[in-house]
Structures are given as C-alpha cells and as structure tokens.
C-alpha atoms as a PDB file:
ATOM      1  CA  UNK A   1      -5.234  52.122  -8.188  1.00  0.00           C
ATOM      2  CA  UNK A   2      -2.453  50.187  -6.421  1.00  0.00           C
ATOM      3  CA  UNK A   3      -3.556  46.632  -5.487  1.00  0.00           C
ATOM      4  CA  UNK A   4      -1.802  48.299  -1.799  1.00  0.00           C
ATOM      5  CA  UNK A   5      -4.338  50.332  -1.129  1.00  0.00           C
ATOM      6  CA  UNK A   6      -6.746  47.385  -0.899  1.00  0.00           C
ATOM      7  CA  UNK A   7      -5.436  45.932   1.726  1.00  0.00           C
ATOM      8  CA  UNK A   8      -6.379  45.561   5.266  1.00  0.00           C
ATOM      9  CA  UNK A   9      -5.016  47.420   8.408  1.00  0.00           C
ATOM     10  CA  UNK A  10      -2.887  44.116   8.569  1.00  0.00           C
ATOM     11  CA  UNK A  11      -2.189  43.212   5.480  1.00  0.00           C
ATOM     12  CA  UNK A  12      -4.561  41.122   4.340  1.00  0.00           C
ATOM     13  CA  UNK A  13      -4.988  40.726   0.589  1.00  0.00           C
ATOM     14  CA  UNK A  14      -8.542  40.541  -0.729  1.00  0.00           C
ATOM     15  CA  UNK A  15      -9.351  37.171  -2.428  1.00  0.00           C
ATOM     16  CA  UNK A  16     -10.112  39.110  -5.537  1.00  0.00           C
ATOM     17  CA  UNK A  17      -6.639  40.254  -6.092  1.00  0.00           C
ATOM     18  CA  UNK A  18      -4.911  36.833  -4.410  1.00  0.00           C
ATOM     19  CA  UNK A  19      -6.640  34.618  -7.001  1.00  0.00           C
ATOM     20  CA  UNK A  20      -6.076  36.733  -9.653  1.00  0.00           C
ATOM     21  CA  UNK A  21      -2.519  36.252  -9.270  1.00  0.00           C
ATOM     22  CA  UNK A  22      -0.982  33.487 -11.944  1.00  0.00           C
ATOM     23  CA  UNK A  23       0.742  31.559  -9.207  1.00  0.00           C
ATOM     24  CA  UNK A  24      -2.656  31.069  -7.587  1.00  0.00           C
ATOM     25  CA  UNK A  25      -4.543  30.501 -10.267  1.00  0.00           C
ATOM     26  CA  UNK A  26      -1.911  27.197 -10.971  1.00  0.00           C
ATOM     27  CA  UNK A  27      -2.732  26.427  -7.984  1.00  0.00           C
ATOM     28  CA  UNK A  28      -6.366  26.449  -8.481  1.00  0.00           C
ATOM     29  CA  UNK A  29      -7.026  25.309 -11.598  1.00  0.00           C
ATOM     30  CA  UNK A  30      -4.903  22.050 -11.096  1.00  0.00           C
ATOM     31  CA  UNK A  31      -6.661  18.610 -10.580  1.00  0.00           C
ATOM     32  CA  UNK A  32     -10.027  20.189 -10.434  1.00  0.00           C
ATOM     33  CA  UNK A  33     -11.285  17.070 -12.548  1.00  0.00           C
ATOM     34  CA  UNK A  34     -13.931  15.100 -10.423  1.00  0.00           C
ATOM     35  CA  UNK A  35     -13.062  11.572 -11.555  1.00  0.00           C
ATOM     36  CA  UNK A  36      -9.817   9.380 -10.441  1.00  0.00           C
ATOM     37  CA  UNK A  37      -6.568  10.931 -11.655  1.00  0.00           C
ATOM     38  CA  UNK A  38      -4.248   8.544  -9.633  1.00  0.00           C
ATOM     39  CA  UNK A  39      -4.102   4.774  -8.337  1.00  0.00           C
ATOM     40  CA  UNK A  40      -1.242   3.945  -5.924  1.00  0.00           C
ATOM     41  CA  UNK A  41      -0.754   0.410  -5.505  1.00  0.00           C
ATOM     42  CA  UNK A  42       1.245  -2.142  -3.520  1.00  0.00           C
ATOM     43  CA  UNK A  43       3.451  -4.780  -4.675  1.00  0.00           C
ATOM     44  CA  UNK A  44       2.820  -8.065  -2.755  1.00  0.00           C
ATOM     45  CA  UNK A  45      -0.302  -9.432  -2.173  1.00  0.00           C
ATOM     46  CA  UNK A  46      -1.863  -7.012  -4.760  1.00  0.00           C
ATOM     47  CA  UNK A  47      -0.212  -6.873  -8.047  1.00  0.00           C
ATOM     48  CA  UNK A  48       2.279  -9.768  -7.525  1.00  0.00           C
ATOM     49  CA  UNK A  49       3.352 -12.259  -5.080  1.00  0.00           C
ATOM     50  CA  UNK A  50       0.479 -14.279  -4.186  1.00  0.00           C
ATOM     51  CA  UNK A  51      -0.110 -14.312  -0.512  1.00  0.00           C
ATOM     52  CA  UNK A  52       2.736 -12.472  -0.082  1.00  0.00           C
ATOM     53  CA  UNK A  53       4.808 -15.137   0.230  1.00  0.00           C
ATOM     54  CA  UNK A  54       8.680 -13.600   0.037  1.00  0.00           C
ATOM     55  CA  UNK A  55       8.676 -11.121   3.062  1.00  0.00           C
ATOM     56  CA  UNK A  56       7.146 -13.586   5.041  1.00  0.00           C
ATOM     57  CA  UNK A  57       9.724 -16.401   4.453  1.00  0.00           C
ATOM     58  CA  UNK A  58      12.911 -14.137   5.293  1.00  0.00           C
ATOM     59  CA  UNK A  59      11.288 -13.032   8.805  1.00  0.00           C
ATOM     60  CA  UNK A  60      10.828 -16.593   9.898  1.00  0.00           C
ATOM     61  CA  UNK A  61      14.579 -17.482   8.327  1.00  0.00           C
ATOM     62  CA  UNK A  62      16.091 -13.795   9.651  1.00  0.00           C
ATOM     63  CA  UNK A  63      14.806 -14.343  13.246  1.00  0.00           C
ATOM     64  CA  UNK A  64      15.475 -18.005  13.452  1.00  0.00           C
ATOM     65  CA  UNK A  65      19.234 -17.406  12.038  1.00  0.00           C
ATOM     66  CA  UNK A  66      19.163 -14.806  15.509  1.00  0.00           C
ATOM     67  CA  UNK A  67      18.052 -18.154  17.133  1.00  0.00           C
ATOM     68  CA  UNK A  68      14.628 -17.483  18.203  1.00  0.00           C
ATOM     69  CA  UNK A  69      11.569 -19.634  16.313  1.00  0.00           C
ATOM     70  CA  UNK A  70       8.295 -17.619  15.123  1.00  0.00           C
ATOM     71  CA  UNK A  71       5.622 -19.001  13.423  1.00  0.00           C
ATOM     72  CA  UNK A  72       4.280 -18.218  10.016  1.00  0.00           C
ATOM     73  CA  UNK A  73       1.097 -16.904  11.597  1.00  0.00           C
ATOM     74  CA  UNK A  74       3.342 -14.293  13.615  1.00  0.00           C
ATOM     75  CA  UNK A  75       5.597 -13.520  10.706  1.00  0.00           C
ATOM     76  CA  UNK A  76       2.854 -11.704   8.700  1.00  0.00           C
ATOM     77  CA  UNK A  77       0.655 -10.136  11.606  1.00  0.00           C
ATOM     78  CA  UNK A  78       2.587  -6.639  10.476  1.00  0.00           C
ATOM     79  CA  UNK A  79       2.887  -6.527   7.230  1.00  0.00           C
ATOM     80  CA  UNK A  80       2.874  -3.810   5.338  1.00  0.00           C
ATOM     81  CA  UNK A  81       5.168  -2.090   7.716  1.00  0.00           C
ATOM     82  CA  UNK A  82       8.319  -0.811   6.349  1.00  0.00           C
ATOM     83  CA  UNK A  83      10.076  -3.730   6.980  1.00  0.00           C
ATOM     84  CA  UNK A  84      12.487  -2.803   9.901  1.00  0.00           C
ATOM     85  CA  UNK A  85       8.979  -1.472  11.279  1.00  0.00           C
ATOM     86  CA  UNK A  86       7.910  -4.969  10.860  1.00  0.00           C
ATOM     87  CA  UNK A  87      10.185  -6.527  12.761  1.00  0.00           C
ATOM     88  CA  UNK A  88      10.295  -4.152  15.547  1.00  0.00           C
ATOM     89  CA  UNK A  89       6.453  -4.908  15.714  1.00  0.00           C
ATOM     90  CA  UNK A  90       7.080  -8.610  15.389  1.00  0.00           C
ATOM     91  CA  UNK A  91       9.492  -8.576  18.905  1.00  0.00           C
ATOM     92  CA  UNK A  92       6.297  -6.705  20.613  1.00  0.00           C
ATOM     93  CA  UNK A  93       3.598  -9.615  19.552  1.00  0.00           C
ATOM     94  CA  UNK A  94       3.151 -10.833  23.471  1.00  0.00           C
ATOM     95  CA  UNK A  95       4.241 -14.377  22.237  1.00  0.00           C
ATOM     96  CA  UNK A  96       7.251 -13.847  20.408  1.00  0.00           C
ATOM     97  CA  UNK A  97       8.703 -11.769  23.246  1.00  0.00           C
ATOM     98  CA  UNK A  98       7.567 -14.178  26.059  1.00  0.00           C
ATOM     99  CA  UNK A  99       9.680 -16.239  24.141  1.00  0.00           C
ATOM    100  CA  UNK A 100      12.527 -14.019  23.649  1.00  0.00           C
ATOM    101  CA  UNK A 101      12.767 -13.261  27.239  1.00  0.00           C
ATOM    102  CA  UNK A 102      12.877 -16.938  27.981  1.00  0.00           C
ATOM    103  CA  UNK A 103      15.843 -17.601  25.490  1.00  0.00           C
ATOM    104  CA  UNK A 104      17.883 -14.331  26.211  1.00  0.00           C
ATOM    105  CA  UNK A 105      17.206 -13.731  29.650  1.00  0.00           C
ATOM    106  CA  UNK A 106      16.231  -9.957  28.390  1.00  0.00           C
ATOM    107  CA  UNK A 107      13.229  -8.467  26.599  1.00  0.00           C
ATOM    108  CA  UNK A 108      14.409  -7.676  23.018  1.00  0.00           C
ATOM    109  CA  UNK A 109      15.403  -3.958  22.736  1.00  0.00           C
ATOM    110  CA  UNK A 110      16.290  -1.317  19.375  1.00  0.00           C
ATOM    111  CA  UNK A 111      19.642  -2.990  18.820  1.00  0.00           C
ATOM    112  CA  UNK A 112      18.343  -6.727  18.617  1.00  0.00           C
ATOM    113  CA  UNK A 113      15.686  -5.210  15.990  1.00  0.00           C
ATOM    114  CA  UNK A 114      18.465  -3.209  13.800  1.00  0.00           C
ATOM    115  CA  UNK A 115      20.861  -6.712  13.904  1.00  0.00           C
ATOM    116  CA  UNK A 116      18.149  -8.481  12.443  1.00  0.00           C
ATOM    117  CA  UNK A 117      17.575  -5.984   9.680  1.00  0.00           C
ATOM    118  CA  UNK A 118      20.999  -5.715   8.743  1.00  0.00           C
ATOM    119  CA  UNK A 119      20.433  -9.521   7.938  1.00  0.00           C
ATOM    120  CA  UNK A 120      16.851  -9.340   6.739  1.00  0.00           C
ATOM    121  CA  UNK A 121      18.392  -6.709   4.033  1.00  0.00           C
ATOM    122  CA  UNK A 122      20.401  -9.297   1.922  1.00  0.00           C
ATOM    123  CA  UNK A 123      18.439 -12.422   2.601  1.00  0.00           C
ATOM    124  CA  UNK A 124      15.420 -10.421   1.162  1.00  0.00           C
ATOM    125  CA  UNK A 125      17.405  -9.155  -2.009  1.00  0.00           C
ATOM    126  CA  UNK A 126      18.843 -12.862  -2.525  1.00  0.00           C
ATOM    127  CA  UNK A 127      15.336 -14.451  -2.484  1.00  0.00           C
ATOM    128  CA  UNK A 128      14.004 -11.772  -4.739  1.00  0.00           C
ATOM    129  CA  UNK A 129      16.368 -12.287  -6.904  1.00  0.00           C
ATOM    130  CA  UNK A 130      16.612 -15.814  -7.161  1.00  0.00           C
ATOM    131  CA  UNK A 131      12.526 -16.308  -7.158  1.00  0.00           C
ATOM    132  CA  UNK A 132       9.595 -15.642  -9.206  1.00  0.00           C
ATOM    133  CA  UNK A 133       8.058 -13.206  -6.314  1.00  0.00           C
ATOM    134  CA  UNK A 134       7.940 -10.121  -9.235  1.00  0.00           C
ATOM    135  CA  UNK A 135       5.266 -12.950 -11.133  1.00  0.00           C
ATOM    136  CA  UNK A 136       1.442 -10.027 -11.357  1.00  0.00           C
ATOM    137  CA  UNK A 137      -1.214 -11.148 -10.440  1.00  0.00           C
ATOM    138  CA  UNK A 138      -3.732 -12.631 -12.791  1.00  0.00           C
ATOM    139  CA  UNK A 139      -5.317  -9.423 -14.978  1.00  0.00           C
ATOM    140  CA  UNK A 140      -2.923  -7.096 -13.380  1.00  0.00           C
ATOM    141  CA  UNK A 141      -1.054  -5.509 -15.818  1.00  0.00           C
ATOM    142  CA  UNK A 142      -4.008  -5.476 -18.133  1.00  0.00           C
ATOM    143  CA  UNK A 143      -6.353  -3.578 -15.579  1.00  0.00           C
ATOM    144  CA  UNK A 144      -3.432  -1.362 -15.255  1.00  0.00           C
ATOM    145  CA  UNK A 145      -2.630  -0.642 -18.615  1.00  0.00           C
ATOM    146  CA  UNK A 146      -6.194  -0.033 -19.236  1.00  0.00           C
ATOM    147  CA  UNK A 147      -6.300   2.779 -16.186  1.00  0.00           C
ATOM    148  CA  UNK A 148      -3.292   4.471 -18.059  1.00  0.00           C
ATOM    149  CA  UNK A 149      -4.811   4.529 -21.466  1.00  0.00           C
ATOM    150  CA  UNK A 150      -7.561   6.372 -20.048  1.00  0.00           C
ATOM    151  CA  UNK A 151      -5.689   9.099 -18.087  1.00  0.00           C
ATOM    152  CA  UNK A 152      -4.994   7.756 -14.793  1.00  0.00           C
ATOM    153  CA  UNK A 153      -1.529   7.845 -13.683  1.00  0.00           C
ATOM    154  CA  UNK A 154      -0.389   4.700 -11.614  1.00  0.00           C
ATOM    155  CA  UNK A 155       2.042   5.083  -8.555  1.00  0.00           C
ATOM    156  CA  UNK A 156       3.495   2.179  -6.304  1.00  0.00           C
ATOM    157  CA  UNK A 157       4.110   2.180  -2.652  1.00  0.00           C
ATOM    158  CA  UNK A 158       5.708  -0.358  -1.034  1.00  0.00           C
ATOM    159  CA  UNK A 159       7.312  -1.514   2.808  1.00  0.00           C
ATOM    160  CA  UNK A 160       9.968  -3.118   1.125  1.00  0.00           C
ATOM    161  CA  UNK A 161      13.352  -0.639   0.197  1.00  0.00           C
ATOM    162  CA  UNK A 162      14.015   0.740  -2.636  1.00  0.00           C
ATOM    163  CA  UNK A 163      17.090  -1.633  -3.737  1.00  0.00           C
ATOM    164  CA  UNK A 164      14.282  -4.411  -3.248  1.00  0.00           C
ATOM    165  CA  UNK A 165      11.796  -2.306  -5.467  1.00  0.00           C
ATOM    166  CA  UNK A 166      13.564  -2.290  -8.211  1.00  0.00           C
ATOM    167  CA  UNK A 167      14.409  -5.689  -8.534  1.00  0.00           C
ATOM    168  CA  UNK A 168      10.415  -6.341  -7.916  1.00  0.00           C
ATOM    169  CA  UNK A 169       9.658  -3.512 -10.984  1.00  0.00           C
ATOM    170  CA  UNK A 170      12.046  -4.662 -13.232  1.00  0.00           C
ATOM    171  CA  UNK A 171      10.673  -8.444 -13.171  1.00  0.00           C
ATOM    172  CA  UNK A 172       6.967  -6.814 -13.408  1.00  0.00           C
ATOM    173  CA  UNK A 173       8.093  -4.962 -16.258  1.00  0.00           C
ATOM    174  CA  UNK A 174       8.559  -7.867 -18.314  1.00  0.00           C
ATOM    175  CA  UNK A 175       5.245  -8.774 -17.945  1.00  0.00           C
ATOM    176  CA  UNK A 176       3.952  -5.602 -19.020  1.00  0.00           C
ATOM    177  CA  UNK A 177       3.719  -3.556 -15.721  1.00  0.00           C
ATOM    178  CA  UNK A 178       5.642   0.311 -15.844  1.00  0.00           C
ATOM    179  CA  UNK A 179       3.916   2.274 -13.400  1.00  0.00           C
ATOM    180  CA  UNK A 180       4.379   6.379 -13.523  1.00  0.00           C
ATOM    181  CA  UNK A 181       6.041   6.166 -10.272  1.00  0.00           C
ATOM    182  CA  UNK A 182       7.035   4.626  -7.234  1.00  0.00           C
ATOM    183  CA  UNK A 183       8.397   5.196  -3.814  1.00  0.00           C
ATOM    184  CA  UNK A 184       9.872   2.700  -1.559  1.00  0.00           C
ATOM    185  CA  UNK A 185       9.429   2.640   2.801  1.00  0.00           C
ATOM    186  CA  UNK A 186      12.970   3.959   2.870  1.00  0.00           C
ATOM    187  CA  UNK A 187      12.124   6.972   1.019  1.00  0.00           C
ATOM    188  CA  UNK A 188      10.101   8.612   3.015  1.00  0.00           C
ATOM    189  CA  UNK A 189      10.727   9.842   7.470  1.00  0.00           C
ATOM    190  CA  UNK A 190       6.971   8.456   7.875  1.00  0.00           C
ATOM    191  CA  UNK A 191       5.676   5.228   5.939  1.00  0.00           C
ATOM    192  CA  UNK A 192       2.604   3.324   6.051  1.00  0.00           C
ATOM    193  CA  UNK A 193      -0.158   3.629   8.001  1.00  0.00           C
ATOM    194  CA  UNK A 194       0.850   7.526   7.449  1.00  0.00           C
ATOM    195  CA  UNK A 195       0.033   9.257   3.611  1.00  0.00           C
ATOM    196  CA  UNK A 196       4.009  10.139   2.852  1.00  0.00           C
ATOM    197  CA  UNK A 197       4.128   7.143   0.187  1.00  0.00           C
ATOM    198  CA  UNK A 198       1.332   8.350  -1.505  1.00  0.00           C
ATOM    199  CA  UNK A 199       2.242  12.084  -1.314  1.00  0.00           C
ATOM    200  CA  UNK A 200       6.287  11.308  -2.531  1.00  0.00           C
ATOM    201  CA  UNK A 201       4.578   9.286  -5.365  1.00  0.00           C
ATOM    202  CA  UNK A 202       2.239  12.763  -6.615  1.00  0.00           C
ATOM    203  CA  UNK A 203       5.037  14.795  -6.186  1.00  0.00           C
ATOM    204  CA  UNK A 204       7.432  12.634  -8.621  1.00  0.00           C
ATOM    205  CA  UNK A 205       4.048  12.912 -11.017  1.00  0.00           C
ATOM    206  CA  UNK A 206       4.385  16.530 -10.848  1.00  0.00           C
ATOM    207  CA  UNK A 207       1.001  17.339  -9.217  1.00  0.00           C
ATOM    208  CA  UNK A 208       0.991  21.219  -8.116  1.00  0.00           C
ATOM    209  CA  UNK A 209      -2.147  21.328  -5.753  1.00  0.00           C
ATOM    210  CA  UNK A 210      -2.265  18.501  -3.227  1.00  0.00           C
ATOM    211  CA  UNK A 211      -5.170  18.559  -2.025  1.00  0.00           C
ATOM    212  CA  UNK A 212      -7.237  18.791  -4.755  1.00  0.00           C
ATOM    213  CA  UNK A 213      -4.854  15.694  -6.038  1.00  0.00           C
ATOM    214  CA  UNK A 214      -5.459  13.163  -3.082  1.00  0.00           C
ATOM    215  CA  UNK A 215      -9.186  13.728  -3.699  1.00  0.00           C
ATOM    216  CA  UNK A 216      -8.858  12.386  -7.288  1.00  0.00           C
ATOM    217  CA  UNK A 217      -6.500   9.596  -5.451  1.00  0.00           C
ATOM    218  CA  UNK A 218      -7.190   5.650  -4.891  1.00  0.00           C
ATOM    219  CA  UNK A 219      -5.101   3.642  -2.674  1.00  0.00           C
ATOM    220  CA  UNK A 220      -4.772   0.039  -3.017  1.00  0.00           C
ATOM    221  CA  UNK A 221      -3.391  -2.611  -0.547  1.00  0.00           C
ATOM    222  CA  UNK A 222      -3.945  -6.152   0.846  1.00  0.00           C
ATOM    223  CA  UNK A 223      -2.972  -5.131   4.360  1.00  0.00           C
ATOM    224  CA  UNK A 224      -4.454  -3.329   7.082  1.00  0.00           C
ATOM    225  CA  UNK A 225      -1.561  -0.437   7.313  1.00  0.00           C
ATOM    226  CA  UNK A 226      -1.306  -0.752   3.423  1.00  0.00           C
ATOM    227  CA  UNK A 227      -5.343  -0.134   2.757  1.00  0.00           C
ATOM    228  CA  UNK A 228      -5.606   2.647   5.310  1.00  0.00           C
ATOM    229  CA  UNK A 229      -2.298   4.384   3.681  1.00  0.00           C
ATOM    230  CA  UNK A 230      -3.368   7.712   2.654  1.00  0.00           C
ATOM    231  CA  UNK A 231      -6.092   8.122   5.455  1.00  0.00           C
ATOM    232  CA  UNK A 232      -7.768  10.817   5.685  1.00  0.00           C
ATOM    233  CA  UNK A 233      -6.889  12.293   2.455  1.00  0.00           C
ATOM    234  CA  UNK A 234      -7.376   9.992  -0.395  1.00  0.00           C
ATOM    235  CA  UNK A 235      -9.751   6.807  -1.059  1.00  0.00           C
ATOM    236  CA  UNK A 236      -8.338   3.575   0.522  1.00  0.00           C
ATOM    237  CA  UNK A 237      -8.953  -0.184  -1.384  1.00  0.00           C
ATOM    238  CA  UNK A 238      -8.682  -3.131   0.365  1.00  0.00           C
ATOM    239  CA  UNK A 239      -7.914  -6.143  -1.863  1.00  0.00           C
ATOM    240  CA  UNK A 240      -8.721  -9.430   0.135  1.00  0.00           C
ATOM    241  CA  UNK A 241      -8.297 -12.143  -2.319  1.00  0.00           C
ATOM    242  CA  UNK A 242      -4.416 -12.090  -2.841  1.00  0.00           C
ATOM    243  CA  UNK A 243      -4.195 -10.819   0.619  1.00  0.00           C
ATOM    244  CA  UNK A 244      -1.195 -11.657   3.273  1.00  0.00           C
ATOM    245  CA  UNK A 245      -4.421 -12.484   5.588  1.00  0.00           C
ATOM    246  CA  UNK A 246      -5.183 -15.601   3.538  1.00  0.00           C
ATOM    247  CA  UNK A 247      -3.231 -18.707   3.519  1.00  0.00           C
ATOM    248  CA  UNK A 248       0.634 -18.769   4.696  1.00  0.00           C
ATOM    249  CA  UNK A 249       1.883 -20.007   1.182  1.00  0.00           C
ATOM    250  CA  UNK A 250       0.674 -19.924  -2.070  1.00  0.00           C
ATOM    251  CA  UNK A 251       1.824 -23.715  -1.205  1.00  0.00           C
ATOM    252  CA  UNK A 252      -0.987 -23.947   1.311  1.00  0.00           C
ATOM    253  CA  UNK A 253      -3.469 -21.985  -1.278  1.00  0.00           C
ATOM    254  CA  UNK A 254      -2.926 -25.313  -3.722  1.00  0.00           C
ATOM    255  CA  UNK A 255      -3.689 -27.315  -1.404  1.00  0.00           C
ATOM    256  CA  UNK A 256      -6.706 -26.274   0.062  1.00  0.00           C
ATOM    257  CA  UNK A 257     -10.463 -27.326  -1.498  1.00  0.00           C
ATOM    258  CA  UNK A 258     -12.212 -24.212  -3.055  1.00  0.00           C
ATOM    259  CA  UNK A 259     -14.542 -24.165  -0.441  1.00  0.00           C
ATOM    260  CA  UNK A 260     -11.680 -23.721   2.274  1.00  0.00           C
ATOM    261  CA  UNK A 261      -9.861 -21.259   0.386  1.00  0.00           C
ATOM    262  CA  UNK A 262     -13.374 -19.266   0.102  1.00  0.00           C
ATOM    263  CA  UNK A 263     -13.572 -19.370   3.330  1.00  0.00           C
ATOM    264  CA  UNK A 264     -10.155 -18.051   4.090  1.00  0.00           C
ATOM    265  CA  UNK A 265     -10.569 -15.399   1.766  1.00  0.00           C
ATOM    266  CA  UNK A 266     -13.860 -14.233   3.327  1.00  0.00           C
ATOM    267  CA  UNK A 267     -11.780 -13.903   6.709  1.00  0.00           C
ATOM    268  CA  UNK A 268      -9.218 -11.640   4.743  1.00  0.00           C
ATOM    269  CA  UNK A 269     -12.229  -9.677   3.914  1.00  0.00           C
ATOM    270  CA  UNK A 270     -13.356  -9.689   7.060  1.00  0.00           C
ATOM    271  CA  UNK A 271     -10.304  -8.178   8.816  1.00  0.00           C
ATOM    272  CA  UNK A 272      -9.300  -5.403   6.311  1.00  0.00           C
ATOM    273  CA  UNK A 273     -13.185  -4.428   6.442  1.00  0.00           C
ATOM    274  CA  UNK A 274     -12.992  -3.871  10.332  1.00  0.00           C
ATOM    275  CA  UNK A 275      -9.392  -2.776  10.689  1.00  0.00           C
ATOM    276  CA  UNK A 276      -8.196  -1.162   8.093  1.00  0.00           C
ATOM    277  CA  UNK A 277     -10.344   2.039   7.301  1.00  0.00           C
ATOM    278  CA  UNK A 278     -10.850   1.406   3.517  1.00  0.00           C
ATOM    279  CA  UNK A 279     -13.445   3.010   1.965  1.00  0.00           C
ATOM    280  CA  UNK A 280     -13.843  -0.477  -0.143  1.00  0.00           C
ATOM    281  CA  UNK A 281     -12.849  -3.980   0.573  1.00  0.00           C
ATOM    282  CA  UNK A 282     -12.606  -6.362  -2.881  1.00  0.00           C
ATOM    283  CA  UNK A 283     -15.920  -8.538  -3.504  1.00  0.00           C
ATOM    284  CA  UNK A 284     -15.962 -11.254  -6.125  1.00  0.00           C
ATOM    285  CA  UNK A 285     -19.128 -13.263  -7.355  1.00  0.00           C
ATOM    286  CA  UNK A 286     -22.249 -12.809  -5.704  1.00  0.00           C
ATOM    287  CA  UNK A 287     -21.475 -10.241  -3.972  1.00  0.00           C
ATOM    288  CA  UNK A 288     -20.022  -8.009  -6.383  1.00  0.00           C
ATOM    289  CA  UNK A 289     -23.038  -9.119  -8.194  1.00  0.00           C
ATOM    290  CA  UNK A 290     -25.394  -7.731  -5.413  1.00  0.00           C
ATOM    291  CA  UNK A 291     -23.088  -4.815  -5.104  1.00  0.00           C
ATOM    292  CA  UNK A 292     -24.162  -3.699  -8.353  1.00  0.00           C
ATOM    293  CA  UNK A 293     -27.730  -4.223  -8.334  1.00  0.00           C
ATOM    294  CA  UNK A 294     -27.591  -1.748  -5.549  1.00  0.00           C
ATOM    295  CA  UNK A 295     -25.403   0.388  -7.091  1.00  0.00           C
ATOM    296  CA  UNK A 296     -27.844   1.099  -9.956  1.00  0.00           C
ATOM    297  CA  UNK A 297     -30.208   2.483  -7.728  1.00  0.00           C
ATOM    298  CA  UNK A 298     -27.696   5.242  -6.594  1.00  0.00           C
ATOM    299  CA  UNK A 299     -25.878   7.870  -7.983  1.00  0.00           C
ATOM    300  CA  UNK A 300     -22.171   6.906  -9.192  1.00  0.00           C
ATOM    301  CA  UNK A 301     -19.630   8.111  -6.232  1.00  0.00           C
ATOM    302  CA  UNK A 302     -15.829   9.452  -7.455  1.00  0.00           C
ATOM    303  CA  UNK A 303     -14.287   6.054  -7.638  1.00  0.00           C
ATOM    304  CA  UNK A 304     -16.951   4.248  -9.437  1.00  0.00           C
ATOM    305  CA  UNK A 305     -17.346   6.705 -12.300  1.00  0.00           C
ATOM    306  CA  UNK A 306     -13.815   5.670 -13.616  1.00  0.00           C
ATOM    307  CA  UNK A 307     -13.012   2.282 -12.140  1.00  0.00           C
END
C-alpha cells in the first residue's frame, strides 16, 4: 500500500512512516547518550590568563589613548562581551559617561565606540603576542586531556576575535591544550550572553541533532555573560577562582594575604551565583567537601556522572 494513502486530508504523515525514514532516524538516534558529550570553555579567566589580566589592560590603555581615564574596576565590569560589545557597554557605565560628557561636551555615540575598536584591535594582538597571557591554568590541560580520553569533545568560545584566538591556541598548545574546536565573538551575528558560540562550536564537531546535543553540553566561564552562554539549552559552569571578578592583576593576587584573596574569591562566587544563571558555580575546600557529602545522598544528575 502506498505510504500516500496514509496520509491525512492535509498531508500529514503518520509518525510511523516519518521515523521510519533514514534521514529521521539520523536524526534520532544521534546524541541520545545521557552523560556529557561536550565541554565548551573560555579562554581567560578559565583555562589561561589569570584574572584575566590582558583584555583588561588594553581597555584602560585604548580609552585613555582616546583621552578619557577609566578605572580598572570599570574596565572589566563587561567582560565577556565580544569585545567591541565591551566597550560599547563600558561608554554606558553611568560614571564613565558622566565623564565623557564632561571632557567632550557630548555623550559618547556608535562612532566613538568603533574608533576605539579599531585601536583596541592591534593593541590587543601586540600584547598577546608579546606576553605570556596563552600561560593554562594550573591542571588545565590535564583535566582536559583527561575529558577527551574519555569521549568528551572540548570546544572554546571566546569574546576575543578570531585573529586573537589563534595566537591564544597556539601558545596553549604548547602546553598541551588542542581543543576539538573553537569559535571566536566575530564568528558568529549573536555572541555571548546568546548560545551561537556554543552552537557554531557543535556544528564544526559535526553534531546532526541539536537538541539532543546541547543537553549532553557543559558550558564553562568566569564571567557572568560567559557562564550563562548557552542558556536555556545547555548546562552553564561558573568558575570563580580564576575569575575577572577577583583581583585587578594577577599583580594584586601576589600581593594579597590568603585570607584576602579568599575573601575576594568568595565575592567572585558570589556574583556569578546571583547573576549569571549557571547551573554550578566552582567550590574548593570545604565546601566542595560538604558538596559531596550531600551529593552521596542523591542520585548522580547528567553533569556529575562524567565530570
């Protein structure tokens, strides 16, 4: 019997016959696994750069060389941003435009933000090539090799451009960090806070059912657009301890007592818990200790069964 005859008065096919077909059933039988398949992480702040220290330094040098003073402080309140993003955000922090107003007679407008990208670009790409800002994380490249031993495939998303994430990948490389993939703020219409990062990076992995693949996906940031990346459709990870929300240098960092650096990294914790809409937010010591305990009294959720 034809498979027309089974249709409705308007078409409709009858699921029997729809997922028979072999295109659907690729669709459906891909990344049906119910365990982590895919970890997208960030560069700065969470597999290298402690503190996050190179983007920061060219927005302070980029917007004084445009002859207007911001503060450390005000420098990293957007990051994660793509990075014209950032600074666009930057010239709307009430303080920095009072103070732009008061130097320029004006309030800053589109064209002041693209001038100062144009000169972010370069400066950024000198720094990162002349400094050690590609330098992982402590345990980074062995957590991540272990991930891809056992199946998971790694991705990278990142504010910076791609020119700028390559030169970051390349130094990481040395020290033993290849992810599967990558994807850059420039790559994409929509970056961070939106999922486009994250999506671009399963597509280059060659994952045929979406859905089911941002289920089986972990995001992993130090920053509030960074952690809630992905949102709704995968798992978000805050990681506080590295974070941009910390110190302003990893200068400052060595300087501070451990007690005062605790402290500061609680606050990191703090924000990316209440702004950020991660599912998780790093713990270390007691806490993860406590964590634990309670988490052998309950049922293992997706993430924990494989991280």
């Amino acid at each position: 019997m034809s498979a027309i005859t089974k249709l409705s008065s308007t078409g409709r096919v009858p699921e029997e016959i729809r997922r028979a077909s072999a295109q659907q059933k690729r669709f459906d039988q891909d990344n049906t696994e119910n365990t982590v398949g895919y970890v997208m992480l960030d560069c700065s702040g969470t597999t290298m750069d402690r503190y996050v220290d190179a983007p920061a330094i060219v927005f302070v040098a980029v917007f004084k060389k445009y002859g207007l003073e911001i503060s450390m402080d005000e420098a990293r309140k957007p990051m994660g941003l793509r990075k014209d993003l950032h600074i666009k955000a930057l010239t709307e922090i009430p303080s920095v435009r009072q103070r732009f107003t008061a130097k320029f007679g004006r309030e800053p407008t589109q064209a002041d933000v693209d001038k100062m990208f144009a000169v972010f670009v370069p400066t950024q790409i000198d720094l990162l090539k002349s400094g050690n800002y590609h330098e992982l994380l402590p345990g980074t490249a062995e957590v991540v090799h272990k991930m891809q031993k056992n199946g998971i495939r790694i991705g990278v998303t990142t504010g910076f451009t791609r020119d700028m994430l390559d030169i970051l990948l390349a130094g990481a490389a040395k020290q033993g960090f290849n992810p599967d993939a990558s994807c850059a703020g420039d790559e994409v219409e929509l970056p961070r806070p939106t999922a486009y990062m994250v999506v671009k990076n399963l597509e280059r992995l060659g994952v045929y059912n979406l859905k089911n693949a941002m289920r089986r996906t972990v995001k992993v940031d130090d920053t509030v657009s960074g952690a809630g990346e992905g949102a709704p459709l995968c798992w978000r990870v805050g990681a506080s301890k590295w974070s941009n929300y910390v110190v302003d240098s990893w200068a400052v960092a060595k300087s501070l007592s451990a007690e005062q650096l605790a402290e500061r990294e609680q606050a990191s914790k703090e924000k990316l818990s209440v702004e950020s809409g991660a599912h998780y937010v790093g713990l270390a010591g007691r806490d993860r200790r406590n964590q634990s305990a309670a988490g052998a009294r309950r049922k293992p959720g997706l993430i924990e069964t494989r991280l």
